[in-house]
PDB file of N, CA and C in Angstrom:
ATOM      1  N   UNK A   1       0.441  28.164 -41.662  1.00  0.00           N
ATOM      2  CA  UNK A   1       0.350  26.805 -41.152  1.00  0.00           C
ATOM      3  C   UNK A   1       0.879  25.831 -42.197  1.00  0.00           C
ATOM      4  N   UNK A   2       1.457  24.872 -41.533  1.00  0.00           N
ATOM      5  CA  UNK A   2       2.377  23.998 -42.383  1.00  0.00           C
ATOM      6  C   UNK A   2       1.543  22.439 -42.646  1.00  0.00           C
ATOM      7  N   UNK A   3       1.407  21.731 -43.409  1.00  0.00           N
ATOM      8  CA  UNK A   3       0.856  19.990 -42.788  1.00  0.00           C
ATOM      9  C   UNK A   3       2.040  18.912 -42.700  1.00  0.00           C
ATOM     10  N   UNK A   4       1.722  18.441 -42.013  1.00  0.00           N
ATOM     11  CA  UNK A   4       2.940  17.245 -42.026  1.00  0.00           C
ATOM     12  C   UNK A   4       2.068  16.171 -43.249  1.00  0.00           C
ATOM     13  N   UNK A   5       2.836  15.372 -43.924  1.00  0.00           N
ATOM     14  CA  UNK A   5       3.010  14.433 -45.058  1.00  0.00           C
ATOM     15  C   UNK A   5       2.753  13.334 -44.530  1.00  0.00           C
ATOM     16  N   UNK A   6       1.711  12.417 -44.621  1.00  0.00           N
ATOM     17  CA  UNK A   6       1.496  11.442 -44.231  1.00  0.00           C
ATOM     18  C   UNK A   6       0.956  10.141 -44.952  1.00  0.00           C
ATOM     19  N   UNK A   7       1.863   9.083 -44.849  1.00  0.00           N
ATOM     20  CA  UNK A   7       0.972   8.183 -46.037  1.00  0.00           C
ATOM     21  C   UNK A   7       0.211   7.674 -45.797  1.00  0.00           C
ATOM     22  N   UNK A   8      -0.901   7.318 -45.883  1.00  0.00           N
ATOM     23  CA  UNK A   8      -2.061   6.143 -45.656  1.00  0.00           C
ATOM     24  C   UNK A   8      -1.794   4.779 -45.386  1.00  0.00           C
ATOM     25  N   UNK A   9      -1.780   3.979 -44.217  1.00  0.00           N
ATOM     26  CA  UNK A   9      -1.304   2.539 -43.953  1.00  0.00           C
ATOM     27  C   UNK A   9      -2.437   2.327 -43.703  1.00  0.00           C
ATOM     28  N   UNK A  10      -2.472   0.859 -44.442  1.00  0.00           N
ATOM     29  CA  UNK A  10      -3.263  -0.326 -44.708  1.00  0.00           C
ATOM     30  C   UNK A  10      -3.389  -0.768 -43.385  1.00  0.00           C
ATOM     31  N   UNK A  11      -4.161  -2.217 -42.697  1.00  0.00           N
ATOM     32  CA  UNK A  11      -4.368  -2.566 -41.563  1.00  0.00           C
ATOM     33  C   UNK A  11      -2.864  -3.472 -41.308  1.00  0.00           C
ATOM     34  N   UNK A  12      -2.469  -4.185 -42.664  1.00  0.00           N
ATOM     35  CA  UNK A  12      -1.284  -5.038 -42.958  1.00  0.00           C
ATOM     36  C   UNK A  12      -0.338  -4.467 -42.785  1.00  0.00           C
ATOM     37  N   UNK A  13      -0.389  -2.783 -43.000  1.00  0.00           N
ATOM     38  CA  UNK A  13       1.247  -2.177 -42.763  1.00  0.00           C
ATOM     39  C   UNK A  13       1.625  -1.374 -44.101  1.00  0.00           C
ATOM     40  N   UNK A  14       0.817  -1.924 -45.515  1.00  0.00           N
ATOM     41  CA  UNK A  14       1.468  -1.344 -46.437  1.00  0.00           C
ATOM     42  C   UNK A  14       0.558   0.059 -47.031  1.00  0.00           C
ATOM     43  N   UNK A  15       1.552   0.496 -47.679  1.00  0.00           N
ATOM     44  CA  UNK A  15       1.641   2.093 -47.506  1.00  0.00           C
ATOM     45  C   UNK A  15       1.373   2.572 -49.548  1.00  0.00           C
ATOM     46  N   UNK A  16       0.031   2.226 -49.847  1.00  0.00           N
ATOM     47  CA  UNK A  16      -0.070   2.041 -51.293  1.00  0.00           C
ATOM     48  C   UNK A  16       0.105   3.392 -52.086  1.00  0.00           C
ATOM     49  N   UNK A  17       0.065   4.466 -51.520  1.00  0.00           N
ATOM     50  CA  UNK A  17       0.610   5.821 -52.497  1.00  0.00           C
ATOM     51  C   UNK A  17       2.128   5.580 -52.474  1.00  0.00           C
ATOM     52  N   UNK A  18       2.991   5.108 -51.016  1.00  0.00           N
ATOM     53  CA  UNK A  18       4.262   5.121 -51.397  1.00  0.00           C
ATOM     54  C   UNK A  18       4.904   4.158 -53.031  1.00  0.00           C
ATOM     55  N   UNK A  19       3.989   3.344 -52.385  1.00  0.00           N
ATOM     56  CA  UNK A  19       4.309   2.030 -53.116  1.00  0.00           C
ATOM     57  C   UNK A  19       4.197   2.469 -54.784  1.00  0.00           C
ATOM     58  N   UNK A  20       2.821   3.194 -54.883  1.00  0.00           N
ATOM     59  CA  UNK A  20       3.059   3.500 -56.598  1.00  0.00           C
ATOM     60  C   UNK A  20       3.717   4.370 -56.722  1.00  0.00           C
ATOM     61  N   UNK A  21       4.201   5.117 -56.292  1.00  0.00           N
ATOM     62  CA  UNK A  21       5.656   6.327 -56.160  1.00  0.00           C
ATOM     63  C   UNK A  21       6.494   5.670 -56.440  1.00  0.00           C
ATOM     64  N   UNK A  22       7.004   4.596 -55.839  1.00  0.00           N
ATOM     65  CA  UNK A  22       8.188   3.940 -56.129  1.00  0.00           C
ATOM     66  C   UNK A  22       8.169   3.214 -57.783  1.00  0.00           C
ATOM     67  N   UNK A  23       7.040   3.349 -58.598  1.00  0.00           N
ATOM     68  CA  UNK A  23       7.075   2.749 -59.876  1.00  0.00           C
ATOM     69  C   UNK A  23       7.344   4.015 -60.795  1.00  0.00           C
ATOM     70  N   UNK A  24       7.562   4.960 -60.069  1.00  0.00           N
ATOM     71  CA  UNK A  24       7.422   6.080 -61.067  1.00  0.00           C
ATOM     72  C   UNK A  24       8.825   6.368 -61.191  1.00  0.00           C
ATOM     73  N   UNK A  25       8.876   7.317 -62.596  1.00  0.00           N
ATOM     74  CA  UNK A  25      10.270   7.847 -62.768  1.00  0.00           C
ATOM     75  C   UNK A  25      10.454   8.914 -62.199  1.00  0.00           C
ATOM     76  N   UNK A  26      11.759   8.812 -61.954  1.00  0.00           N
ATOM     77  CA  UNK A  26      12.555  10.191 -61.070  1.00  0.00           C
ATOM     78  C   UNK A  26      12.136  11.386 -61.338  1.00  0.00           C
ATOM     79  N   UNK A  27      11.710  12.064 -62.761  1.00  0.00           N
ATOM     80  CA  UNK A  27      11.484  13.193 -63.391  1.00  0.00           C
ATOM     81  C   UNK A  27       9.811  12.798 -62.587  1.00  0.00           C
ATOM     82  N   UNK A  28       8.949  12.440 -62.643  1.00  0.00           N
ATOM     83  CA  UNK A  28       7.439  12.495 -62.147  1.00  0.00           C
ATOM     84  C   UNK A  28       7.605  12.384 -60.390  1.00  0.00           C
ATOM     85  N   UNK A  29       8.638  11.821 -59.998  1.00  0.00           N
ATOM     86  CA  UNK A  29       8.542  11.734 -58.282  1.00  0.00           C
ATOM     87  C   UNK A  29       8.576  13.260 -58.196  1.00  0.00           C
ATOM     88  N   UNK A  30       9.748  13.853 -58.566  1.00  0.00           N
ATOM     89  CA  UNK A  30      10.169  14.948 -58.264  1.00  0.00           C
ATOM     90  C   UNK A  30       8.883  16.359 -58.688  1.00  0.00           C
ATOM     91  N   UNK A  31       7.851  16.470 -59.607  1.00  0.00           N
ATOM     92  CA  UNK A  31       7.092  16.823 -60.408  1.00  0.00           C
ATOM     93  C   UNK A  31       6.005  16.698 -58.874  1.00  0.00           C
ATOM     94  N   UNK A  32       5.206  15.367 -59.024  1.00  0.00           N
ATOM     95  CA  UNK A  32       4.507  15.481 -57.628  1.00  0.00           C
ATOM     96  C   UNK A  32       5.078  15.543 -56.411  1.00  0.00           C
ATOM     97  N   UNK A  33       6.165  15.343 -55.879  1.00  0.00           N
ATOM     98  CA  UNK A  33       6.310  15.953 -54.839  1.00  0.00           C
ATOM     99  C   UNK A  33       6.935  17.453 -54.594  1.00  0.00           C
ATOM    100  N   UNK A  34       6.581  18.590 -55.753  1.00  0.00           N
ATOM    101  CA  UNK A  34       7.102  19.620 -55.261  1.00  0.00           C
ATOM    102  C   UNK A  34       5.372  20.414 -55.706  1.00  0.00           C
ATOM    103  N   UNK A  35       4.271  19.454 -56.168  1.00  0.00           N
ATOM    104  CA  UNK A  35       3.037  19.781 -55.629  1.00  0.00           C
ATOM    105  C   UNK A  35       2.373  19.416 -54.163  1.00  0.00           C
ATOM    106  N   UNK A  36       3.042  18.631 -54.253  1.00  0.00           N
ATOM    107  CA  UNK A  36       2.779  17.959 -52.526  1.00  0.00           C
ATOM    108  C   UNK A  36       3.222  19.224 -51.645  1.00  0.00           C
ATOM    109  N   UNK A  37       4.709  19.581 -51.760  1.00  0.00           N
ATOM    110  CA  UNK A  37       4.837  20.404 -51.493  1.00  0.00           C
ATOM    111  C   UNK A  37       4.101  22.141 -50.915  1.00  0.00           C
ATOM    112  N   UNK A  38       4.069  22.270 -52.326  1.00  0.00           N
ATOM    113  CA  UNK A  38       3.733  23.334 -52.489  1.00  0.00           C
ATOM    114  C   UNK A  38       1.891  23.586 -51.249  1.00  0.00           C
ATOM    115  N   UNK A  39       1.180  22.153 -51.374  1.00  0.00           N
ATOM    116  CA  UNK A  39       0.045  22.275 -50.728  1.00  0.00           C
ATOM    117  C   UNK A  39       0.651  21.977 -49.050  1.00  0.00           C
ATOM    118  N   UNK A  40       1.431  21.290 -48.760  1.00  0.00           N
ATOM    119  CA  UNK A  40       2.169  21.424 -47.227  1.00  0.00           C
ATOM    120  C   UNK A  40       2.088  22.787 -46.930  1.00  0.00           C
ATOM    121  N   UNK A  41       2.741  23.785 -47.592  1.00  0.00           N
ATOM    122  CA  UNK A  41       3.492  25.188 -47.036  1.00  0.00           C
ATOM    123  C   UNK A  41       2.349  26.154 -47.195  1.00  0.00           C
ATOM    124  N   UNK A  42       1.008  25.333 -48.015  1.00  0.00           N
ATOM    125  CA  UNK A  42       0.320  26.824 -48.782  1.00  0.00           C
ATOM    126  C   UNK A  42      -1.462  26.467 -48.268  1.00  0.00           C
ATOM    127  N   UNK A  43      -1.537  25.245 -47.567  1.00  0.00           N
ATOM    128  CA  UNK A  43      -2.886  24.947 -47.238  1.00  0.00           C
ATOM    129  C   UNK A  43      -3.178  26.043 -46.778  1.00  0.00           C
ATOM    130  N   UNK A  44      -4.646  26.922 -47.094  1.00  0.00           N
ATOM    131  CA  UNK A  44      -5.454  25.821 -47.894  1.00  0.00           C
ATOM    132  C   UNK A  44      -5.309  26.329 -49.229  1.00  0.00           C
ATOM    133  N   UNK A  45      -5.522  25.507 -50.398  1.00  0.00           N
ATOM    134  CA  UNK A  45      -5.204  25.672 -51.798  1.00  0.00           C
ATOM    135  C   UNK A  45      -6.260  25.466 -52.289  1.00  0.00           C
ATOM    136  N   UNK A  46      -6.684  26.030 -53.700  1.00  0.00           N
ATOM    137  CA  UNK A  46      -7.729  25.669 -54.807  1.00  0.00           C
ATOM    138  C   UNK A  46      -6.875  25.551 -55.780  1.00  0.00           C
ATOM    139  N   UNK A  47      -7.809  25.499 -56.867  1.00  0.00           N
ATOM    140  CA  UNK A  47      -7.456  25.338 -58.147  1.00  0.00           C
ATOM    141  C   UNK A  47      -6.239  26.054 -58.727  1.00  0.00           C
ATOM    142  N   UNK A  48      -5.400  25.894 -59.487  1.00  0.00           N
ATOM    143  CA  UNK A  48      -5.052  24.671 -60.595  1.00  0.00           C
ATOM    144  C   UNK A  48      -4.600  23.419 -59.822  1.00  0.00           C
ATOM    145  N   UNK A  49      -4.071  23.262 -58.516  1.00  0.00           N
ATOM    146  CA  UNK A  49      -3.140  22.777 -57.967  1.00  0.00           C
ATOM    147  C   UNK A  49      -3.898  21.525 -56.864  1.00  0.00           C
ATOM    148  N   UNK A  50      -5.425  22.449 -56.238  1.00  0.00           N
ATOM    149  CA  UNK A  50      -6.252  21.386 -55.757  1.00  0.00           C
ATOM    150  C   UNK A  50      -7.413  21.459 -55.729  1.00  0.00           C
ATOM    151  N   UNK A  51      -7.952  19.854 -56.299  1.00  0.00           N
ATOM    152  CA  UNK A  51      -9.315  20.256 -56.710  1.00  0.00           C
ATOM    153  C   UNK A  51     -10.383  19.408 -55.224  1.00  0.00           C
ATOM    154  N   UNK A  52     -11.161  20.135 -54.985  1.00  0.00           N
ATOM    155  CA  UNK A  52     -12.270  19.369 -53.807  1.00  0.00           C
ATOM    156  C   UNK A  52     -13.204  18.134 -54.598  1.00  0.00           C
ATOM    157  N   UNK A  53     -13.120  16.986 -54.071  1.00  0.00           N
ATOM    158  CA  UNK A  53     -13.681  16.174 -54.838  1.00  0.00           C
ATOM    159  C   UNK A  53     -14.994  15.517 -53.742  1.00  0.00           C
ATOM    160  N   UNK A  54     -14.822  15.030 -52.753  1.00  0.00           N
ATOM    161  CA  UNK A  54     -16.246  15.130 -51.930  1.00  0.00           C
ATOM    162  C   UNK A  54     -15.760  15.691 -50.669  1.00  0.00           C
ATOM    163  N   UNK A  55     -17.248  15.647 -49.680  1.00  0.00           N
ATOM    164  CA  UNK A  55     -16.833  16.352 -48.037  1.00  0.00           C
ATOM    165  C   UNK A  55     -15.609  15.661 -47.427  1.00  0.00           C
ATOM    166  N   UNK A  56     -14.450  16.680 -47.298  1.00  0.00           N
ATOM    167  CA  UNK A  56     -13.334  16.546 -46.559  1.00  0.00           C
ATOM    168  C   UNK A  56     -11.760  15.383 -47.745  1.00  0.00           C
ATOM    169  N   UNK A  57     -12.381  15.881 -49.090  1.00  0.00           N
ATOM    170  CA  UNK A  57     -11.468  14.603 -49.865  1.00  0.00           C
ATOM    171  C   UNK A  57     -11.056  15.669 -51.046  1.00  0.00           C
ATOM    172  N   UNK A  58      -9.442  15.583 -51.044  1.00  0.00           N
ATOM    173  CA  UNK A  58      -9.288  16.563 -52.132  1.00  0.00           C
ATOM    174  C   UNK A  58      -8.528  15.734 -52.924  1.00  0.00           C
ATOM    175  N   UNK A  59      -8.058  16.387 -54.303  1.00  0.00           N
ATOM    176  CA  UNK A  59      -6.985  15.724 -55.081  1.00  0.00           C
ATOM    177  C   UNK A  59      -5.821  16.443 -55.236  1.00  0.00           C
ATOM    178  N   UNK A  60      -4.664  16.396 -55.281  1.00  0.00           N
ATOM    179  CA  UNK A  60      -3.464  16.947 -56.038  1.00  0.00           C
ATOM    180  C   UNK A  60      -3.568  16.678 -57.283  1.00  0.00           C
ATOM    181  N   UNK A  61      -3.765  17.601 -58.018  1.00  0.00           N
ATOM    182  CA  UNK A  61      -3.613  17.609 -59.552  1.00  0.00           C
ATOM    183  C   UNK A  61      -2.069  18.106 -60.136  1.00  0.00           C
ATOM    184  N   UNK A  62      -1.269  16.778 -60.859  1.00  0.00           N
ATOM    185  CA  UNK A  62      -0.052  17.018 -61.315  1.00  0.00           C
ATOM    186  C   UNK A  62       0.120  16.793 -62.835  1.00  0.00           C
ATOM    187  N   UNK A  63       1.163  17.700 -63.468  1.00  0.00           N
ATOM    188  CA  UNK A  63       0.948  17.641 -64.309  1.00  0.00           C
ATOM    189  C   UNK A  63       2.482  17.081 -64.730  1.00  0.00           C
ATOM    190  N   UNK A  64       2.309  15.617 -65.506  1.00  0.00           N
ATOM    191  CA  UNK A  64       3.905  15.054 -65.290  1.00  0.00           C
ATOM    192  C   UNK A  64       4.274  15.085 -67.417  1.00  0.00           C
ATOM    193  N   UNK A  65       5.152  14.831 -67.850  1.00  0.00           N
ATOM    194  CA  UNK A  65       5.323  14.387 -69.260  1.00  0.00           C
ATOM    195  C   UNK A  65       4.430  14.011 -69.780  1.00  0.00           C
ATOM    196  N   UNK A  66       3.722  14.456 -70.777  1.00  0.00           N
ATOM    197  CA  UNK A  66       2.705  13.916 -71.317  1.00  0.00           C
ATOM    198  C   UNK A  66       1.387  12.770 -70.542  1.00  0.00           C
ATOM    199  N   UNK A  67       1.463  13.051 -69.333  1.00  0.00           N
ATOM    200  CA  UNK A  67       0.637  12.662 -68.525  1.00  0.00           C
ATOM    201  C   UNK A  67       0.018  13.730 -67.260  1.00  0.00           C
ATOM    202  N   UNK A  68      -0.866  12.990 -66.824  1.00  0.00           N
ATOM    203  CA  UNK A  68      -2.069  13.163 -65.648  1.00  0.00           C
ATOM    204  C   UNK A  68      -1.795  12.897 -64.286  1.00  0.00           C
ATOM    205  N   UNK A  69      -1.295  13.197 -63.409  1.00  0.00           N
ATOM    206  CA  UNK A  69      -1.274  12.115 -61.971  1.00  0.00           C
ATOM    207  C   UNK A  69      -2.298  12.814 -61.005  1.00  0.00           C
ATOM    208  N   UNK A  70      -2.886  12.044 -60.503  1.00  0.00           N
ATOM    209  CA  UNK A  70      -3.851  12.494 -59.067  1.00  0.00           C
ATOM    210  C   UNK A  70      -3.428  11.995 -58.029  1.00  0.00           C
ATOM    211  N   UNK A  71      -3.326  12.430 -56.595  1.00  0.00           N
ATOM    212  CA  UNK A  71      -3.189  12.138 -55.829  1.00  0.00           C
ATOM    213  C   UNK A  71      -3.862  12.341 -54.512  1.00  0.00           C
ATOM    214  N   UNK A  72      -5.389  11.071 -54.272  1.00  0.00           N
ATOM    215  CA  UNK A  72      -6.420  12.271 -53.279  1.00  0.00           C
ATOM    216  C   UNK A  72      -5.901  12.027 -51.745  1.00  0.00           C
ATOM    217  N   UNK A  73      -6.269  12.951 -51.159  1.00  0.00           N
ATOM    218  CA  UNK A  73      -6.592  13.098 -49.754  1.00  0.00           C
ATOM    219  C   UNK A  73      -6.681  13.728 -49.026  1.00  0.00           C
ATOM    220  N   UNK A  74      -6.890  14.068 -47.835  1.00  0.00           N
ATOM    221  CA  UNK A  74      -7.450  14.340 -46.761  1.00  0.00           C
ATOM    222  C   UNK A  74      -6.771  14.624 -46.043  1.00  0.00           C
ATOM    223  N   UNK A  75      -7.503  16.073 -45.053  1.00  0.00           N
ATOM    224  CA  UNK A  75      -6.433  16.740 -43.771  1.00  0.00           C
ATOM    225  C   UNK A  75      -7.318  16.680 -42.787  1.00  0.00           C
ATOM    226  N   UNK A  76      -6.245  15.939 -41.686  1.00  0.00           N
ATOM    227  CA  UNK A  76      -7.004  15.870 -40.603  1.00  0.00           C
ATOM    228  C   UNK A  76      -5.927  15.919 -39.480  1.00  0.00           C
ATOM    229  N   UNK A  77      -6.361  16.914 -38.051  1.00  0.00           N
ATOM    230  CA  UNK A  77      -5.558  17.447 -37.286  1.00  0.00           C
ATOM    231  C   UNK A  77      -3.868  17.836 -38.129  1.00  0.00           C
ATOM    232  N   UNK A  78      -4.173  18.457 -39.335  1.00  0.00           N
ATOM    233  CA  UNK A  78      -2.894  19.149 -39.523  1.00  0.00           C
ATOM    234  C   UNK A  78      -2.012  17.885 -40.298  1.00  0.00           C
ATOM    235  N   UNK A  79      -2.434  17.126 -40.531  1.00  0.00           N
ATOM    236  CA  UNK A  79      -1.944  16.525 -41.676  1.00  0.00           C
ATOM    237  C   UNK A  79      -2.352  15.963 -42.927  1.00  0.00           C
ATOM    238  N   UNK A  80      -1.334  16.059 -43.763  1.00  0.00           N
ATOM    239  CA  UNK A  80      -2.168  15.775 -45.017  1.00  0.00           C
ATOM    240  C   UNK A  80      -2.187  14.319 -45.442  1.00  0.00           C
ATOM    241  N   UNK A  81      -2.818  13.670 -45.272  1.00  0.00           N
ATOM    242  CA  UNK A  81      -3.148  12.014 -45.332  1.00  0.00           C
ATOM    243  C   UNK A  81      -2.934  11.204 -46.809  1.00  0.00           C
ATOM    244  N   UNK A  82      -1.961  11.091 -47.316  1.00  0.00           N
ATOM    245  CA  UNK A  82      -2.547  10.960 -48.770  1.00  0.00           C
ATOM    246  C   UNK A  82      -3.050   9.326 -49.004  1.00  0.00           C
ATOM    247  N   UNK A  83      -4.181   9.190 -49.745  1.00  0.00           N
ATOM    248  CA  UNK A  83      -5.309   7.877 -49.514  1.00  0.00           C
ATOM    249  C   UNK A  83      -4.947   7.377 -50.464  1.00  0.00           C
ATOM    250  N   UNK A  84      -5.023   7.559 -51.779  1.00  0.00           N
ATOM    251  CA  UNK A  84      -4.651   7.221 -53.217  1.00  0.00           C
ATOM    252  C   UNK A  84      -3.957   7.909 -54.173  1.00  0.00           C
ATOM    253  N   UNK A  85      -3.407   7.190 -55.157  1.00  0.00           N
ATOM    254  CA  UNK A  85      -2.315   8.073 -56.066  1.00  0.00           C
ATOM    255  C   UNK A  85      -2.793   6.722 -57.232  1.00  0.00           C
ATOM    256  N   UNK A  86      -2.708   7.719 -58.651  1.00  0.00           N
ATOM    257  CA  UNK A  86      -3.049   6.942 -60.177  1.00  0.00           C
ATOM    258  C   UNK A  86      -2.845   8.180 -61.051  1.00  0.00           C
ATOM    259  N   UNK A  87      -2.470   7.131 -62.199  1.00  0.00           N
ATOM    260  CA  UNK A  87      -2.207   8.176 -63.693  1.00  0.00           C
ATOM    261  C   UNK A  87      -3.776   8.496 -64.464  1.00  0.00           C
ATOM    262  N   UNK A  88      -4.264   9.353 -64.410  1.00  0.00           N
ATOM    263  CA  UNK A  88      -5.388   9.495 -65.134  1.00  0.00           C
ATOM    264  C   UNK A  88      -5.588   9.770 -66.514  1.00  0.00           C
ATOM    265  N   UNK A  89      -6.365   8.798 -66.756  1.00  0.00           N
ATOM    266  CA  UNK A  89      -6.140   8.195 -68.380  1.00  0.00           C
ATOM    267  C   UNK A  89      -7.692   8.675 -69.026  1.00  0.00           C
ATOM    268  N   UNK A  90      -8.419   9.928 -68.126  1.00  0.00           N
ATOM    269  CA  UNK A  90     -10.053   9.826 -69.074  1.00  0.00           C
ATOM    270  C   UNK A  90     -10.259  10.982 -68.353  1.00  0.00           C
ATOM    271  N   UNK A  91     -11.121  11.758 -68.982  1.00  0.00           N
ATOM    272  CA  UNK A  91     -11.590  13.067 -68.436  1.00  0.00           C
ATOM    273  C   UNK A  91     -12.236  13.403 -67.157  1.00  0.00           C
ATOM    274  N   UNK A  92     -12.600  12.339 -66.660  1.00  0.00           N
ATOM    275  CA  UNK A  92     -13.050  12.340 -65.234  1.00  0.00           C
ATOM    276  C   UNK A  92     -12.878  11.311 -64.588  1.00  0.00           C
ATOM    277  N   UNK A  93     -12.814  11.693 -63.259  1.00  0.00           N
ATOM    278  CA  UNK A  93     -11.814  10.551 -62.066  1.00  0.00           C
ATOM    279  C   UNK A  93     -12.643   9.571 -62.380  1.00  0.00           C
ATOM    280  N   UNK A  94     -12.676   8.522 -62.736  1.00  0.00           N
ATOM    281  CA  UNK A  94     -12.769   6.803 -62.249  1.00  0.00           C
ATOM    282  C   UNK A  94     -13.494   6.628 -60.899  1.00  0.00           C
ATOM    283  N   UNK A  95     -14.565   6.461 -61.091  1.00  0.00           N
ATOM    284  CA  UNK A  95     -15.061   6.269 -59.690  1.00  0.00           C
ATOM    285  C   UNK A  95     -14.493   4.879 -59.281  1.00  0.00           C
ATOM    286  N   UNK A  96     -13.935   4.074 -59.612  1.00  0.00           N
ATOM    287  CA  UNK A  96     -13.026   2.947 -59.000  1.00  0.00           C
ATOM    288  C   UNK A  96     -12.139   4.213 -57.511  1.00  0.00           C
ATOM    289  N   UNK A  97     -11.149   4.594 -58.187  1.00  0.00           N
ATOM    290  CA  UNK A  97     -10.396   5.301 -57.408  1.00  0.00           C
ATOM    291  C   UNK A  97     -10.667   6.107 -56.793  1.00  0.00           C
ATOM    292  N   UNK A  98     -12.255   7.096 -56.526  1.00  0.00           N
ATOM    293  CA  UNK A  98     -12.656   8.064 -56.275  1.00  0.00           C
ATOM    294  C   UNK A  98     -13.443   7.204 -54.591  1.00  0.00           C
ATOM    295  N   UNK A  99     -13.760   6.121 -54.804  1.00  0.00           N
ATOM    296  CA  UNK A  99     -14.260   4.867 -54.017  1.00  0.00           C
ATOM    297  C   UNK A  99     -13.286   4.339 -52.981  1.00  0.00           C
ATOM    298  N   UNK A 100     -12.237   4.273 -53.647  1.00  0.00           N
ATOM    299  CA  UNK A 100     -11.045   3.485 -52.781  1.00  0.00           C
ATOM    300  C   UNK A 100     -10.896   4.451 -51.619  1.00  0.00           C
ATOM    301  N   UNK A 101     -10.284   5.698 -52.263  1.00  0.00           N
ATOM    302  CA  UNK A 101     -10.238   6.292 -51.401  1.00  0.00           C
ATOM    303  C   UNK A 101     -10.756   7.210 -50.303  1.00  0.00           C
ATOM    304  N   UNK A 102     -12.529   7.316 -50.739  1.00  0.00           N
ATOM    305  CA  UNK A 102     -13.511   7.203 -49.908  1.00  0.00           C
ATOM    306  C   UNK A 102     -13.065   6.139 -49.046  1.00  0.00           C
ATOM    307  N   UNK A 103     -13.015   5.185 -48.905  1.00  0.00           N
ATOM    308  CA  UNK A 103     -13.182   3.954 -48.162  1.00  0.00           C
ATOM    309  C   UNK A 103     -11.904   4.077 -47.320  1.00  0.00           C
ATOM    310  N   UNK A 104     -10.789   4.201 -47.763  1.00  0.00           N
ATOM    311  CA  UNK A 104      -9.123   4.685 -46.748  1.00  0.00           C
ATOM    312  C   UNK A 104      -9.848   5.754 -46.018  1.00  0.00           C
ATOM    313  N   UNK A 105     -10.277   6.488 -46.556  1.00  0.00           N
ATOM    314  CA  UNK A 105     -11.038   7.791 -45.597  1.00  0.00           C
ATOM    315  C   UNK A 105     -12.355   7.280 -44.437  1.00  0.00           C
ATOM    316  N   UNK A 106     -12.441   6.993 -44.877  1.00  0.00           N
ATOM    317  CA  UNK A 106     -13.517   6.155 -43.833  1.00  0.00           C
ATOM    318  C   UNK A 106     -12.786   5.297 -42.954  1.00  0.00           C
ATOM    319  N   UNK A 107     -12.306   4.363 -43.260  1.00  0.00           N
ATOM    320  CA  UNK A 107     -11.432   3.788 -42.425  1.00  0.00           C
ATOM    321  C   UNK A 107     -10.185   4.194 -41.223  1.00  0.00           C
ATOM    322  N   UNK A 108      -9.923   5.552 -41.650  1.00  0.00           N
ATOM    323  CA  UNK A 108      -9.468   6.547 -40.807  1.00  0.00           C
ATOM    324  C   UNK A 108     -10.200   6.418 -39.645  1.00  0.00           C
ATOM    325  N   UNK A 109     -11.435   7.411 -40.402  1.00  0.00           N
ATOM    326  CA  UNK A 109     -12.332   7.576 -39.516  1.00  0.00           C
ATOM    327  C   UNK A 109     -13.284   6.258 -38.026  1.00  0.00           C
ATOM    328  N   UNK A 110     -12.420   4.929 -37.981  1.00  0.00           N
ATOM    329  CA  UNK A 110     -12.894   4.252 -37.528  1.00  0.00           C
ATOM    330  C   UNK A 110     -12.363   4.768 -35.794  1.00  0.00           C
TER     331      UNK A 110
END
């Protein structure tokens, strides 16, 4: 089974994982999206590649140049939703971001 790629839209229209994608360099687009990848063609995945972070909320764990990237979200009817994307700068997720995207997830769910 395959997932289709899906970005998370706001109520306004905008599309905030694309959006911080687009700040990134070419060498890190290419880096997370051939983990993105790899979880499209290979759901369902664990560890190194995906970690479960609460009921129904996972992360892509990437590993870019001397950096961290996460990217969480959620599959639902066969696609993979992605809610949030950030460079992780501390040994454990930021509940700022761990929140947000609880809340995109919920908001799905409306």
């Amino acid at each position: 089974m395959s997932l289709e790629v899906v970005f998370y839209r706001t109520e306004s229209g905008n599309e905030p994982v694309r959006e911080w994608l687009k700040g990134l360099s070419k060498q890190d687009k290419k880096a997370i999206g051939g983990d993105i990848k790899t979880i499209q063609y290979g759901w369902p995945l664990g560890m190194p590649v995906v970690r479960k972070m609460d009921h129904g909320l996972w992360e892509v764990r990437c590993r870019l140049d001397k950096r961290i990237a996460r990217i969480l979200f959620t599959v639902k009817a066969e696609q993979m939703i992605l809610l949030h994307g950030f460079i992780k700068k501390s040994q454990k997720t930021p509940q700022v971001d761990l929140q947000l995207a609880k809340d995109r997830k919920a908001n799905l769910e409306k």
